[in-house]
Each structure stands twice: as structure tokens, then as C-alpha cells.
Protein backbone atom coordinates (compact mmCIF):
# COMPACT_ATOMS: atom_id res chain seq x y z
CA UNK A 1 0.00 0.00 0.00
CA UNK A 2 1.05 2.94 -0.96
CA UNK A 3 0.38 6.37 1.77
CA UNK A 4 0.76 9.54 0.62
CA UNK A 5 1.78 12.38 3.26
CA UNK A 6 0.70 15.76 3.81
CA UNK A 7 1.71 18.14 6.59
CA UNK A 8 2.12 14.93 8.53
CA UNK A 9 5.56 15.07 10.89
CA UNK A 10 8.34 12.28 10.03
CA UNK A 11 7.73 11.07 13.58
CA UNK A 12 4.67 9.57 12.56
CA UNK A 13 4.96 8.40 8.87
CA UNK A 14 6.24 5.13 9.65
CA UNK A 15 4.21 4.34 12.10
CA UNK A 16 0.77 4.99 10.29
CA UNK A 17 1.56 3.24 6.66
CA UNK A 18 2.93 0.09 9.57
CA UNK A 19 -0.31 0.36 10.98
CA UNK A 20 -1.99 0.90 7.23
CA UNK A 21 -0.61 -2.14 5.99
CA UNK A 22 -1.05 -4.43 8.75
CA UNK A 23 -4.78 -3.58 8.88
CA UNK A 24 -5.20 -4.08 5.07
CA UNK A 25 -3.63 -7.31 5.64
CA UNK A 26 -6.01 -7.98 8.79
CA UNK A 27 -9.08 -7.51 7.01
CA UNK A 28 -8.15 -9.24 4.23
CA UNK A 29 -7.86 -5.99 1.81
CA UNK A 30 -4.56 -5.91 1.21
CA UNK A 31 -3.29 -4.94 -2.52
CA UNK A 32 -0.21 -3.26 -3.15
CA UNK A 33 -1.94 -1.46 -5.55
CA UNK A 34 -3.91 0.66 -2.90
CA UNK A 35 -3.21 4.41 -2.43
CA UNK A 36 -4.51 6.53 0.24
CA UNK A 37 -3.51 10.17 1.57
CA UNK A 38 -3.03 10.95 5.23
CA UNK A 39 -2.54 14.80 6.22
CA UNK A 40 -2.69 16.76 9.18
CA UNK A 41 -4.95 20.49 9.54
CA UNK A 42 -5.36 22.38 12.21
CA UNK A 43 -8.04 23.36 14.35
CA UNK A 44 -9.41 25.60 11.93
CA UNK A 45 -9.34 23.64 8.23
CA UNK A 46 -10.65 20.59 10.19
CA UNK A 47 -13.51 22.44 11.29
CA UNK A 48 -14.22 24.08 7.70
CA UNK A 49 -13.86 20.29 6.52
CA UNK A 50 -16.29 19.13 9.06
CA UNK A 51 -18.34 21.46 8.36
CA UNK A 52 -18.31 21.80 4.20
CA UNK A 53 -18.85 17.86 4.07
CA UNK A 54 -21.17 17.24 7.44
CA UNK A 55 -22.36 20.04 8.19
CA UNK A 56 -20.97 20.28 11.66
CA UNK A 57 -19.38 23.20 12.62
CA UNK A 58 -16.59 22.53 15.01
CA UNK A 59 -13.01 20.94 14.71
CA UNK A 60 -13.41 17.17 15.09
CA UNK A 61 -10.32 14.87 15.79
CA UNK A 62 -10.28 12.59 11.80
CA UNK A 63 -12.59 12.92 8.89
CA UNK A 64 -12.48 10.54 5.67
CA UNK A 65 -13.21 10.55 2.67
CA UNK A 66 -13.59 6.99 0.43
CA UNK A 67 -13.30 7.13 -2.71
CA UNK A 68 -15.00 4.02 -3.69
CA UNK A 69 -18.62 3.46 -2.62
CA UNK A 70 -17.49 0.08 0.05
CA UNK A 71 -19.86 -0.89 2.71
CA UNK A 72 -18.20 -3.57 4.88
CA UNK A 73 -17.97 -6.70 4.76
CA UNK A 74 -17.10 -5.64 1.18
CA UNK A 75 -13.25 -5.75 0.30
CA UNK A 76 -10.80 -3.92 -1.97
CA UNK A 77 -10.75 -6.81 -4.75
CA UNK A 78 -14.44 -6.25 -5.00
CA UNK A 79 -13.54 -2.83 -6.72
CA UNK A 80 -11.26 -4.37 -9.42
CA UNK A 81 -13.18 -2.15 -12.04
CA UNK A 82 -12.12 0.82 -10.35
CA UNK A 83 -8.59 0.02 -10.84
CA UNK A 84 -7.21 3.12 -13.01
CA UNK A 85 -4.66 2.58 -16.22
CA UNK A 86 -1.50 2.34 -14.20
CA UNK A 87 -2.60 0.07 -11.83
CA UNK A 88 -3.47 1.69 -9.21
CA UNK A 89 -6.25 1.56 -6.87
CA UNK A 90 -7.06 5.25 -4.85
CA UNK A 91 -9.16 4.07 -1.95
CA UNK A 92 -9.44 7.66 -0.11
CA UNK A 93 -8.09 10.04 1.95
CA UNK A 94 -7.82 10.89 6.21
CA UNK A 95 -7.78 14.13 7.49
CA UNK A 96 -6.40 14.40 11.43
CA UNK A 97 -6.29 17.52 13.53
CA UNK A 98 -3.20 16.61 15.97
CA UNK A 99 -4.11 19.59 18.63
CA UNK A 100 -7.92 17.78 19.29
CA UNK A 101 -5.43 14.26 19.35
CA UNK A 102 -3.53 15.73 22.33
CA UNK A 103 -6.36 17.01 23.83
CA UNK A 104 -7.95 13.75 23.86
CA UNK A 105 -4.60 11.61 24.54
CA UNK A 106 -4.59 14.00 27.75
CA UNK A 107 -8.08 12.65 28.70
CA UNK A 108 -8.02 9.38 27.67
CA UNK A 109 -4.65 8.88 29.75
CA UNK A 110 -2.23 7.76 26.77
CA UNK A 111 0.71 9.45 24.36
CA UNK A 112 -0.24 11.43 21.14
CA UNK A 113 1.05 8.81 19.30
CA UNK A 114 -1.25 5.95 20.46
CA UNK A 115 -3.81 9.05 19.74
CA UNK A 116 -2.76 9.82 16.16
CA UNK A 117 -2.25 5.99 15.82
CA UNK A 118 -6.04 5.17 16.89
CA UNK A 119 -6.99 7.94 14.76
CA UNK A 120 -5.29 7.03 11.24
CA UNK A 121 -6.59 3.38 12.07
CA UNK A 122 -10.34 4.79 12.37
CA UNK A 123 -9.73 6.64 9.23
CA UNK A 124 -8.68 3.78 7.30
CA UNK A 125 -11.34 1.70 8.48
CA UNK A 126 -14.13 4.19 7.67
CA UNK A 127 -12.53 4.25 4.09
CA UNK A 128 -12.86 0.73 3.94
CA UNK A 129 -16.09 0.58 4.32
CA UNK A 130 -16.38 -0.17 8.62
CA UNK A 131 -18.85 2.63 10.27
CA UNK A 132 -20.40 3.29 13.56
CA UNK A 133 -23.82 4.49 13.01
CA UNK A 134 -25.68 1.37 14.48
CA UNK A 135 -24.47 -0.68 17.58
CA UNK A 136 -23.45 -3.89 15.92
CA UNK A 137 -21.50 -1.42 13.60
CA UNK A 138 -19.33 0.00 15.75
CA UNK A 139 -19.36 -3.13 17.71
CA UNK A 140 -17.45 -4.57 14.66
CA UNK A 141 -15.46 -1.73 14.06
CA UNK A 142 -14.31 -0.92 17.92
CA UNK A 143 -13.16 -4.56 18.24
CA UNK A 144 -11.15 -4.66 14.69
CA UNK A 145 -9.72 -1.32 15.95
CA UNK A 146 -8.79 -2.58 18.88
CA UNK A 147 -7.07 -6.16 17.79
CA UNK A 148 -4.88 -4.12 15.13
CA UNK A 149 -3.63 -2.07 17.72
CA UNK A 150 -2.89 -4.82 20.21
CA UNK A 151 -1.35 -6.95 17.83
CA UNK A 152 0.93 -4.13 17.03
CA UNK A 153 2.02 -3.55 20.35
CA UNK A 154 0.56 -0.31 20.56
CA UNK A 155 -1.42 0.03 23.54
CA UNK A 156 -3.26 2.99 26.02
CA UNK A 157 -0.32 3.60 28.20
CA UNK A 158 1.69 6.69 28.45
CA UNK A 159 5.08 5.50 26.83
CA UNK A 160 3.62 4.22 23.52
């Protein structure tokens, strides 16, 4: 998988396309083909995002937006149509506000990184088709969020 950066800090590019690959591999979507872009805004673009495309007007911690129309338990290969001329396969793109992540690393009791990590991981998922709207959703979703993470080691503890 391929990640494309924007505005996001060295310290964390490895550790989201690690997480971004492992999940792809997890839920059975991975193609080397797939290309997604992960930047940071600030307070202020998140909220004008949040608000242009939900009509919620206040900065929110992540926002995606898929580019293919996948409702889990559909998977990437189902898309093979959507494939464009040089092979690759644009799945979407994750938008995270790192000032709401500390805020909420601060109150959840864990490092900005396990934030920023959790957050790039509930992008991804979103784009993949996962949501939370009803229970058994975000049933689903919280508990594939929550293996990835474990099985990468990165936990809700202060010195992740």
C-alpha cells in the first residue's frame, strides 16, 4: 500500500503506513496497488472540513473521505473495475487535527502517538467501508480497531 503524506511530521509516517498495511492485511484488503492520503490540519481547516462535508461546525479529531462506494464486509478486490490505467487503486483520503489528538490523549490517559495511531486506524477503516452508526457497527469496528492495535504492540499507556 502505498500512503501519501501531507503536513504529517516524520515522527509519525512510519508508524501509520505500519499500521496501514497491517490492517489491510487484517481484514483481508490488502493490494499493493492501494493508495490513500493521510494529512494533518489544524483546528481551523478541520472544522471548515467538518463542516463543508457534514455540516458540523466545530473541529473534530479525523474525517475521511472513500473514494469508492465500500460498505463492509465488502473488500478492496471487489472494486477491481475501479482500478485506473497504471494500476493503481485510490481508496481515499484521512484528514487528522493533531491539537484535538492531544487534547484527547490527555483525557483518555495515553501518548499522542497511540492518539494519532487510533486515529489514522479509524480513518482507514471508515474508508474501507467499517462505520459506527448502528451498535453492531461499531461493535465490529471498535473490536477490529482494537485487535490491530494490540497486535501491534501499541497500547493505552503513556510510553507508547
Amino acid at each position: 500500500m502505498q500512503v501519501n503524506f501531507e503536513k504529517v511530521g516524520l515522527r509519525y509516517r512510519g508508524l501509520i503506513q505500519k499500521i496501514y498495511n497491517y490492517a489491510l492485511n487484517y481484514t483481508n484488503n490488502y493490494t499493493k496497488n492501494a493508495i490513500i492520503t493521510v494529512s494533518f490540519a489544524d483546528e481551523e481547516r478541520i472544522r471548515q472540513l467538518n463542516k463543508e462535508y457534514r455540516n458540523v461546525d466545530k473541529a473534530t479529531d479525523v474525517l475521511s473521505f472513500p473514494m469508492l462506494d465500500i460498505v463492509y464486509p465488502q473488500k478492496l478486490k471487489d472494486f477491481i473495475r475501479e482500478i485506473s490505467p497504471d494500476g493503481s487503486l485510490y481508496i481515499g483520503d484521512v484528514v487528522i487535527c493533531p491539537q484535538v489528538a492531544k487534547r484527547q490523549a490527555k483525557e483518555y490517559g495515553h501518548s499522542k502517538k497511540r492518539e494519532i495511531a487510533f486515529l489514522a486506524l479509524h480513518g482507514l477503516l471508515h474508508v474501507l467501508g467499517y462505520d459506527h452508526i448502528l451498535q453492531e457497527d461499531e461493535v465490529v469496528m471498535q473490536k477490529t480497531a482494537r485487535e490491530i492495535l494490540d497486535n501491534l504492540k501499541i497500547k493505552r499507556k503513556k510510553n507508547v
